[in-house]
Protein backbone atom coordinates (compact mmCIF):
# COMPACT_ATOMS: atom_id res chain seq x y z
CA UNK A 1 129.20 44.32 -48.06
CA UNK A 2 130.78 45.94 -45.03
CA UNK A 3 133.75 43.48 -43.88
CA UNK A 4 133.90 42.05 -39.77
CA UNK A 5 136.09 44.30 -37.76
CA UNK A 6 136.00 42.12 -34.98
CA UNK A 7 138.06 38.84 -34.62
CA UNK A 8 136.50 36.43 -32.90
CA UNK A 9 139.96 34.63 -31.81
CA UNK A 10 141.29 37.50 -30.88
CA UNK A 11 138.23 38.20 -28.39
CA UNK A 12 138.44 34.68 -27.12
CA UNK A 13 142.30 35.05 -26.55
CA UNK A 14 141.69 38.12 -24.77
CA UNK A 15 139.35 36.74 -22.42
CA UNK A 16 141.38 33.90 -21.68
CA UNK A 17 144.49 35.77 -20.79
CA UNK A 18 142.17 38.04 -18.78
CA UNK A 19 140.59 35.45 -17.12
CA UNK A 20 144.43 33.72 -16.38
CA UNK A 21 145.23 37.22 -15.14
CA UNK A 22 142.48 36.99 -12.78
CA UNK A 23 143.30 32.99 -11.65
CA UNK A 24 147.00 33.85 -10.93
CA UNK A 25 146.34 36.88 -8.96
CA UNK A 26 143.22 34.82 -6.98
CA UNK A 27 145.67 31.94 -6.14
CA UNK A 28 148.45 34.23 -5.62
CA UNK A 29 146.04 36.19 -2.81
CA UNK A 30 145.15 33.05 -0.98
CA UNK A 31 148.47 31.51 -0.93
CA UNK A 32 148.94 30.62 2.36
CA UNK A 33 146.33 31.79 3.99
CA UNK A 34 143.78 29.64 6.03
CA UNK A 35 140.62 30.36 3.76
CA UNK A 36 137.81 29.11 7.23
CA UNK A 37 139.03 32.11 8.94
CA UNK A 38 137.97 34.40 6.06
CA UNK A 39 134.41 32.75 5.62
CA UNK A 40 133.92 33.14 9.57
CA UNK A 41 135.13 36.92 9.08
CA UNK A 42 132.33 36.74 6.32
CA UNK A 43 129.80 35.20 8.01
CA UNK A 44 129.54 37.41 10.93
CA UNK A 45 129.78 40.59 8.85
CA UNK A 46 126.88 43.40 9.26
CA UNK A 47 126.00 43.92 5.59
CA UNK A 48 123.64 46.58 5.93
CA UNK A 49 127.22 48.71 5.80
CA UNK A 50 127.68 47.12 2.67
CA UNK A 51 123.57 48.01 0.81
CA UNK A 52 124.65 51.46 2.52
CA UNK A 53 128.10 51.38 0.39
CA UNK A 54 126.32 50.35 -2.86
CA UNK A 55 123.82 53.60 -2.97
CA UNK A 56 127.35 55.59 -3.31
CA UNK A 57 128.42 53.41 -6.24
CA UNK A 58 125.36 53.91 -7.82
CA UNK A 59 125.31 57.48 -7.20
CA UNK A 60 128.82 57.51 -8.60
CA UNK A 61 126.97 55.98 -11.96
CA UNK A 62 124.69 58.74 -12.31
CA UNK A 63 126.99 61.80 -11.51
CA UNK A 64 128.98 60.19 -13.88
CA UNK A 65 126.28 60.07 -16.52
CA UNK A 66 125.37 64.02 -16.22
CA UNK A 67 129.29 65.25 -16.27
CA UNK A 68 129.66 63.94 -19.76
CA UNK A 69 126.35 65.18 -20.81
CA UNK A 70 128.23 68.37 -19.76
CA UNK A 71 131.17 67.28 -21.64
CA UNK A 72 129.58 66.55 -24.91
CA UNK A 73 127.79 70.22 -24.80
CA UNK A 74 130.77 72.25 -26.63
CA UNK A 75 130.54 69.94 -29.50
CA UNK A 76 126.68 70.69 -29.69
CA UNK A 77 125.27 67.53 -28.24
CA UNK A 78 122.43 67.69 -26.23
CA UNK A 79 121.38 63.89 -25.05
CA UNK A 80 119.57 63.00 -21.87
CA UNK A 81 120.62 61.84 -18.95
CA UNK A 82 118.94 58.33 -19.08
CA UNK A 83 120.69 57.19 -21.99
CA UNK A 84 123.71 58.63 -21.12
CA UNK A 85 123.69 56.61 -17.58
CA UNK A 86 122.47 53.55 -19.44
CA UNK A 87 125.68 53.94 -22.61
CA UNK A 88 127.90 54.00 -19.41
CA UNK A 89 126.38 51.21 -17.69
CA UNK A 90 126.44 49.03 -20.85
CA UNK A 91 130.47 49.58 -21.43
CA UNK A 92 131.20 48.40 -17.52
CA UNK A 93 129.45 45.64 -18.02
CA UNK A 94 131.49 45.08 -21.22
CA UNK A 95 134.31 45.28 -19.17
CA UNK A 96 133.39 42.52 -16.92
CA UNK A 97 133.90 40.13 -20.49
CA UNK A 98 137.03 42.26 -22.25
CA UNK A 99 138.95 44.29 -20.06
CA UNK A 100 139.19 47.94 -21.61
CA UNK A 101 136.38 46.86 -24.40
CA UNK A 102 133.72 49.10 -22.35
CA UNK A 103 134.90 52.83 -23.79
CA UNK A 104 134.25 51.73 -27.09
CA UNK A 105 130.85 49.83 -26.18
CA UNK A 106 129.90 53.18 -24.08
CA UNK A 107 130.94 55.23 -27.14
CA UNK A 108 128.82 52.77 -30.08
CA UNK A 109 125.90 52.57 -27.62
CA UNK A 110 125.70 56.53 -27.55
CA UNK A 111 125.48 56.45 -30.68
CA UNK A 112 122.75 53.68 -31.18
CA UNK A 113 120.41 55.99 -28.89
CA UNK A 114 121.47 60.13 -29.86
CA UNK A 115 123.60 59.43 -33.04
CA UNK A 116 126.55 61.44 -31.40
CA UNK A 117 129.62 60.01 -33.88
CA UNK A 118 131.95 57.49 -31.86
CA UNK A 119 135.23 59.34 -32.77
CA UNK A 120 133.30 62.34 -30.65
CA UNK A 121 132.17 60.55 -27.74
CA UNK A 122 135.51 58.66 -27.39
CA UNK A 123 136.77 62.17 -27.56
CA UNK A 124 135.48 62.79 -24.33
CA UNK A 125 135.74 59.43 -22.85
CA UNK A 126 139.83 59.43 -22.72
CA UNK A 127 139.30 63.14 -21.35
CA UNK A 128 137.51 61.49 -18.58
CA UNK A 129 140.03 59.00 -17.83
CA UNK A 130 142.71 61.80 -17.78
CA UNK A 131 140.55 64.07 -15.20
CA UNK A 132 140.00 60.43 -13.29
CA UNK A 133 144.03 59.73 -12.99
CA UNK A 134 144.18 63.59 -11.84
CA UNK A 135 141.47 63.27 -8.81
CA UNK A 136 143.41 59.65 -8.54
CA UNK A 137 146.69 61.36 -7.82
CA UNK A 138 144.97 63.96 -5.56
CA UNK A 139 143.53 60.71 -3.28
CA UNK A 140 147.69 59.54 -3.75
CA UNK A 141 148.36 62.68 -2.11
CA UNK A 142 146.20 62.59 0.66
CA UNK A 143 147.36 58.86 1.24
CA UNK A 144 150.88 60.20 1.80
CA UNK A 145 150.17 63.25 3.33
CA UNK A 146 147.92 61.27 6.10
CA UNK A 147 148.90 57.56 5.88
CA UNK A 148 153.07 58.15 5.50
CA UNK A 149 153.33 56.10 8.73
CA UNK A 150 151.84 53.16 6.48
CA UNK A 151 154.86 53.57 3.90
CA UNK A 152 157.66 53.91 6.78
CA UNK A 153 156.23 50.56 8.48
CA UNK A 154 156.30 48.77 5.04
CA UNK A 155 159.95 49.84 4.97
CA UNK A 156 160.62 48.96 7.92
CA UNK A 157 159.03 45.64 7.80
CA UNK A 158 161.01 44.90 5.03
CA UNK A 159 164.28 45.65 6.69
CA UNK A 160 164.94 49.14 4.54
CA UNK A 161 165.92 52.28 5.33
CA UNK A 162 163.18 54.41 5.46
CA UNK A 163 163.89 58.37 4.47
CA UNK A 164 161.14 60.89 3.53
CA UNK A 165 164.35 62.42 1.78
CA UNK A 166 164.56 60.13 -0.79
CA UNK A 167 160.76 61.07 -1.87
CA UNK A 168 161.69 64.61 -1.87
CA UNK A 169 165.01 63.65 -3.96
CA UNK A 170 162.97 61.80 -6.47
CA UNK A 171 160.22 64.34 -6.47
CA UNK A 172 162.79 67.12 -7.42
CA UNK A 173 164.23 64.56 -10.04
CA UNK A 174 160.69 64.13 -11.96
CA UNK A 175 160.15 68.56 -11.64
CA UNK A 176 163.50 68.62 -13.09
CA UNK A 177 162.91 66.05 -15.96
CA UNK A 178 159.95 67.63 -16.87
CA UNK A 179 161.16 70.99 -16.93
CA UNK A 180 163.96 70.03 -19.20
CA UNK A 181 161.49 67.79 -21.58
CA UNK A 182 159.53 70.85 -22.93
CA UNK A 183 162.44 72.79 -22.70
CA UNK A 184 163.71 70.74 -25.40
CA UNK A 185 160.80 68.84 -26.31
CA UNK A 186 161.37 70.29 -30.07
CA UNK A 187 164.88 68.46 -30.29
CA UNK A 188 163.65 65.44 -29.00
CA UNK A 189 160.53 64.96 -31.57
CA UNK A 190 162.91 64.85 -34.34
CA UNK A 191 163.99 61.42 -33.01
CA UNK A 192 161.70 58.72 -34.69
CA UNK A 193 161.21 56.84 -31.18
CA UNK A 194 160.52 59.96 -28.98
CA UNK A 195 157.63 61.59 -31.42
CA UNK A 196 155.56 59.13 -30.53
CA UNK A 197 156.14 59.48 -26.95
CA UNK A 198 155.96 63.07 -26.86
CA UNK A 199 152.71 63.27 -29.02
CA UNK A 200 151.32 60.80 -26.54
CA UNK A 201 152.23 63.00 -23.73
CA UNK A 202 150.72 65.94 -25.71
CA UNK A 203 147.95 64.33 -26.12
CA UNK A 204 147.14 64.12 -22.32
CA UNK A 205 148.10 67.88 -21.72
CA UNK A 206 145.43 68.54 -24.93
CA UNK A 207 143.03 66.48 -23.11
CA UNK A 208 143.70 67.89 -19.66
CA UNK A 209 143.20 71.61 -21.20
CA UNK A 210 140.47 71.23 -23.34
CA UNK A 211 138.17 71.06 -19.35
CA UNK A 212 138.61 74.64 -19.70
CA UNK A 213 136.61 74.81 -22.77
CA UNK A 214 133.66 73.88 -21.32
CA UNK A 215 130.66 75.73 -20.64
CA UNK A 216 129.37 75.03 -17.23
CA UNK A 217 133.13 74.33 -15.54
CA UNK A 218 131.46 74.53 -12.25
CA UNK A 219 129.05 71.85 -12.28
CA UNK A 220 131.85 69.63 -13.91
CA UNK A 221 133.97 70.19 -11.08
CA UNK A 222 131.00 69.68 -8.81
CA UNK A 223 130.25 66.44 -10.63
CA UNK A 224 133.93 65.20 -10.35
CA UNK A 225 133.75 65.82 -7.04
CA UNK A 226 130.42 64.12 -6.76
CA UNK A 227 132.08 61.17 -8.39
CA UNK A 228 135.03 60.22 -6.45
CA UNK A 229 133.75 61.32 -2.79
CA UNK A 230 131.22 58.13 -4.02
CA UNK A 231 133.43 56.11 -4.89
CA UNK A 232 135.40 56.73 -1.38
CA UNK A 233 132.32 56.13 0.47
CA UNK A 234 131.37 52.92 -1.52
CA UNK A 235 134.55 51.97 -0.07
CA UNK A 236 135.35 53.37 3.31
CA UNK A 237 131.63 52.13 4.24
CA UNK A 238 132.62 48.45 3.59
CA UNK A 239 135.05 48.48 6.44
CA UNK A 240 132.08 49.39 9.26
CA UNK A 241 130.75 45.87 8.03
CA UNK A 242 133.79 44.04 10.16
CA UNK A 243 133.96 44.21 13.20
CA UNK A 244 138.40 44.36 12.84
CA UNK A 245 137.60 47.51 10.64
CA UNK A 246 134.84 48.73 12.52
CA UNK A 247 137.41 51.44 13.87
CA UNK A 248 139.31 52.78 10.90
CA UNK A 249 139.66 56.41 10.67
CA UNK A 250 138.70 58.60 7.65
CA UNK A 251 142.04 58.70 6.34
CA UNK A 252 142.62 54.95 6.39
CA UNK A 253 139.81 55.20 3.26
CA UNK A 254 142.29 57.35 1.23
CA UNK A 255 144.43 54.16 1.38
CA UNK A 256 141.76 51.76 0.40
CA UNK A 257 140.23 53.69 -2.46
CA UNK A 258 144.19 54.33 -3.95
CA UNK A 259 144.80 50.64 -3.42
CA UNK A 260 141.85 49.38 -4.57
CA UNK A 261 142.02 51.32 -7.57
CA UNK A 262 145.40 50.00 -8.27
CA UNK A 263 143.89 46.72 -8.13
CA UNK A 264 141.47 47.36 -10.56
CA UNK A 265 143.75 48.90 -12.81
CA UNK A 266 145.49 45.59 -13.96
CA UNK A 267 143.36 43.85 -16.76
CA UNK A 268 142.06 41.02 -15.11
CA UNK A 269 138.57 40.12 -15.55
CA UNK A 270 136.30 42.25 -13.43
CA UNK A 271 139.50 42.88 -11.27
CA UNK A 272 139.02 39.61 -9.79
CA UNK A 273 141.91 38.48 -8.02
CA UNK A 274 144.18 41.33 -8.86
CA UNK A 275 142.20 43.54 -6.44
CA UNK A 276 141.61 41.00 -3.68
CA UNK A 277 145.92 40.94 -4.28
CA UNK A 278 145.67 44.67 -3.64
CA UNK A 279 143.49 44.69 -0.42
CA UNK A 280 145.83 41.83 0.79
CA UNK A 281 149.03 43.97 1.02
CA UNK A 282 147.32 47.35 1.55
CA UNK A 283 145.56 46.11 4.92
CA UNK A 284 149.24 44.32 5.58
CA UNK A 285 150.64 47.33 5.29
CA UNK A 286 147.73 49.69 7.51
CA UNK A 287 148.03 46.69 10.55
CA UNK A 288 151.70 46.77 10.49
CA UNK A 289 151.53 50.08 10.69
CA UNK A 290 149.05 50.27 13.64
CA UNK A 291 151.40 47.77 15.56
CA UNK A 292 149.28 44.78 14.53
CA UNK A 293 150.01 41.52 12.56
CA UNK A 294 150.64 41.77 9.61
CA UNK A 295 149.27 38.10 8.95
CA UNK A 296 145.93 39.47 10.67
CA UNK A 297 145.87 42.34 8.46
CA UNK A 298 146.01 40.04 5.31
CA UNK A 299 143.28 38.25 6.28
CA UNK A 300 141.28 40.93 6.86
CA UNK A 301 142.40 42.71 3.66
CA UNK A 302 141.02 39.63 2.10
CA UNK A 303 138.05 39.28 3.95
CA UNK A 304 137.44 43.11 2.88
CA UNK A 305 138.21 42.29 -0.79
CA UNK A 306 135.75 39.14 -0.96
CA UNK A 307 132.85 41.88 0.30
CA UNK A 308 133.73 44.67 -1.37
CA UNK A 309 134.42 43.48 -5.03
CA UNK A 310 131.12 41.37 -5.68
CA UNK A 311 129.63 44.33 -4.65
CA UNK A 312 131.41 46.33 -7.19
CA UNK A 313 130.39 43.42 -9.63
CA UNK A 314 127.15 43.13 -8.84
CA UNK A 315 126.10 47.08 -9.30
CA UNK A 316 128.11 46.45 -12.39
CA UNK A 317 125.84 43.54 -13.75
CA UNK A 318 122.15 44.60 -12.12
CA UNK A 319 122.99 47.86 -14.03
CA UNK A 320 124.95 46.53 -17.18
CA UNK A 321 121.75 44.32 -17.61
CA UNK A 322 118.90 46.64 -17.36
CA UNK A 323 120.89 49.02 -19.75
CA UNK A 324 120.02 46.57 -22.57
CA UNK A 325 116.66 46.83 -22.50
CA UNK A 326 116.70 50.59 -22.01
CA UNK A 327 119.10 51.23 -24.81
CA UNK A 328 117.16 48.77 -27.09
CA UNK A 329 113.52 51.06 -26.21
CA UNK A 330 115.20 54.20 -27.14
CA UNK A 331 117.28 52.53 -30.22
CA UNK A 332 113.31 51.49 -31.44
CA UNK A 333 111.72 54.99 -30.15
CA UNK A 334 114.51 56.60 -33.14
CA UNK A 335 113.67 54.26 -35.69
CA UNK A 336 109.90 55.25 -34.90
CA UNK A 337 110.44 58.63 -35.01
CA UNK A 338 112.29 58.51 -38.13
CA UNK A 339 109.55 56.51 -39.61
CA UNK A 340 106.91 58.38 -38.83
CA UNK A 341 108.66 62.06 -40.47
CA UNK A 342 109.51 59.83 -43.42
């Protein structure tokens, strides 16, 4: 008799911390803000921007779907691109109940469908998520590169000193830390404390490397590509839905996609409230910059937030849903097949 790996406290707890994660960060969003102005913002809102916005987070689901097709091919795994799309679409919706739960869910519902091992597929799940904080850090760079003005107005705002020296200064300090960690990265892993760090960190750079092993490296880099240019157009798109973003340039997305993504990052439940937080201070920080108020922008930003998030929810459920009947008809057409050879 196999024994219950799951604890059902422990799922509850989770839930309800992730769900007090999300309350906080909701209350600590609205916090003196008058909430009629935002459902007037709302209300007059053109949200054929926003049906426009979700085809690119769709698309994002199925370019998604075929790159780890592609990344599954060294080990020998051929599956289709249907259940692939609908093992993906099942773990974000697992998300939206456990925060972080979904790679695993993606990973056992592969296996219910094309009996690729878990330990496999999660394999190539955390390689994803180390290619997706690369392209991240790429959109980081653009942000600074075209939206520095944003960062000097926040400083100055706040009554700081602003000096692009300092970022150079720290840069130059993280080149030279790194430089002298694997020069003596050998030392340091005889330390108890430190081999666990440094295996960690190895464990990225093997993930990060292994891309190169792949078969088709174009098409993966196409699909990347493919991925995150949707997901900046499912949000750059939302702003042409009000009429006080109707006029942000192309580089003012760079800044919403990194800031949004932040937002989502924290483990509240369906980044509710932690991302509204995010669009809050990132539009503060884009009106101040433009010479606007900064009380205006926060409005906005949450006005933006209350749009663009149950949108990113809703593709999220609508998809997460049908994927349990799809996986569930291919689960049956294996048993079938296995069946009927037997």
């Amino acid at each position: 008799m196999e024994k219950k790996s799951k604890n059902p406290l422990k799922s509850i707890l989770t839930i309800v911390i992730s769900l007090a994660f999300a309350g906080f960060f909701l209350w600590f969003a609205l916090k003196g803000l008058d909430f009629k102005v935002i459902q007037k913002s709302l209300a007059k809102a053109n949200y054929w921007w926003v049906l426009f916005a979700a085809c690119f987070g769709i698309a994002a689901y199925w370019f998604r779907a075929i790159r780890w097709n592609l990344m599954l091919e060294p080990m020998g795994h051929h599956i289709s691109n249907s259940n692939s799309l609908w093992s993906i679409s099942f773990g974000y919706l697992m998300n939206l109940t456990i925060p972080r739960s979904g790679e695993v869910a993606r990973a056992t519902a592969l296996y219910g469908v094309e009996r690729i091992p878990v330990d496999q597929s999660f394999g190539t799940i955390i390689l994803e998520r180390v290619v997706d904080l690369v392209c991240m850090l790429c959109f980081l760079g653009l942000t600074l590169i075209f939206k520095g003005d944003v960062v000097s107005s926040v400083y100055e705002s706040s009554g700081a000193d602003f000096n692009p020296n300092k970022i150079f200064f720290i840069i130059g300090i993280l080149l030279l830390g790194a430089v002298l960690f694997f020069m003596f990265k050998k030392r340091l892993a005889n330390v108890p404390v430190l081999d666990k760090i440094i295996k960690f960190i190895d464990g990225i750079l093997d993930g990060l490397t292994s891309v190169f092993k792949l078969k088709q490296k174009g098409k993966f880099i196409l699909y990347t590509l493919g991925i995150w240019v949707s997901y900046y157009f499912a949000a750059y798109l939302v702003c042409f839905a009000l009429p006080e973003t109707s006029d942000f340039t192309f580089d003012d997305g760079f800044l919403i996609l990194v800031v949004g993504t932040f937002g989502m990052i924290i483990p509240a439940s369906g980044g509710i409230g932690a991302f509204n937080l995010a669009m809050k201070y990132g539009f503060m920080a884009l009106f101040i910059s433009m010479g606007k108020s900064g009380e205006l922008g926060a409005e906005v930003g949450l006005t933006y937030s209350f749009i663009s998030l149950p949108l990113q929810i809703c593709i999220m459920l609508v998809m997460g849903l049908i994927s349990i009947p799809m996986l569930a008809k291919a689960r049956n057409n294996i048993v079938a097949e296995k069946e009927f050879t037997e």
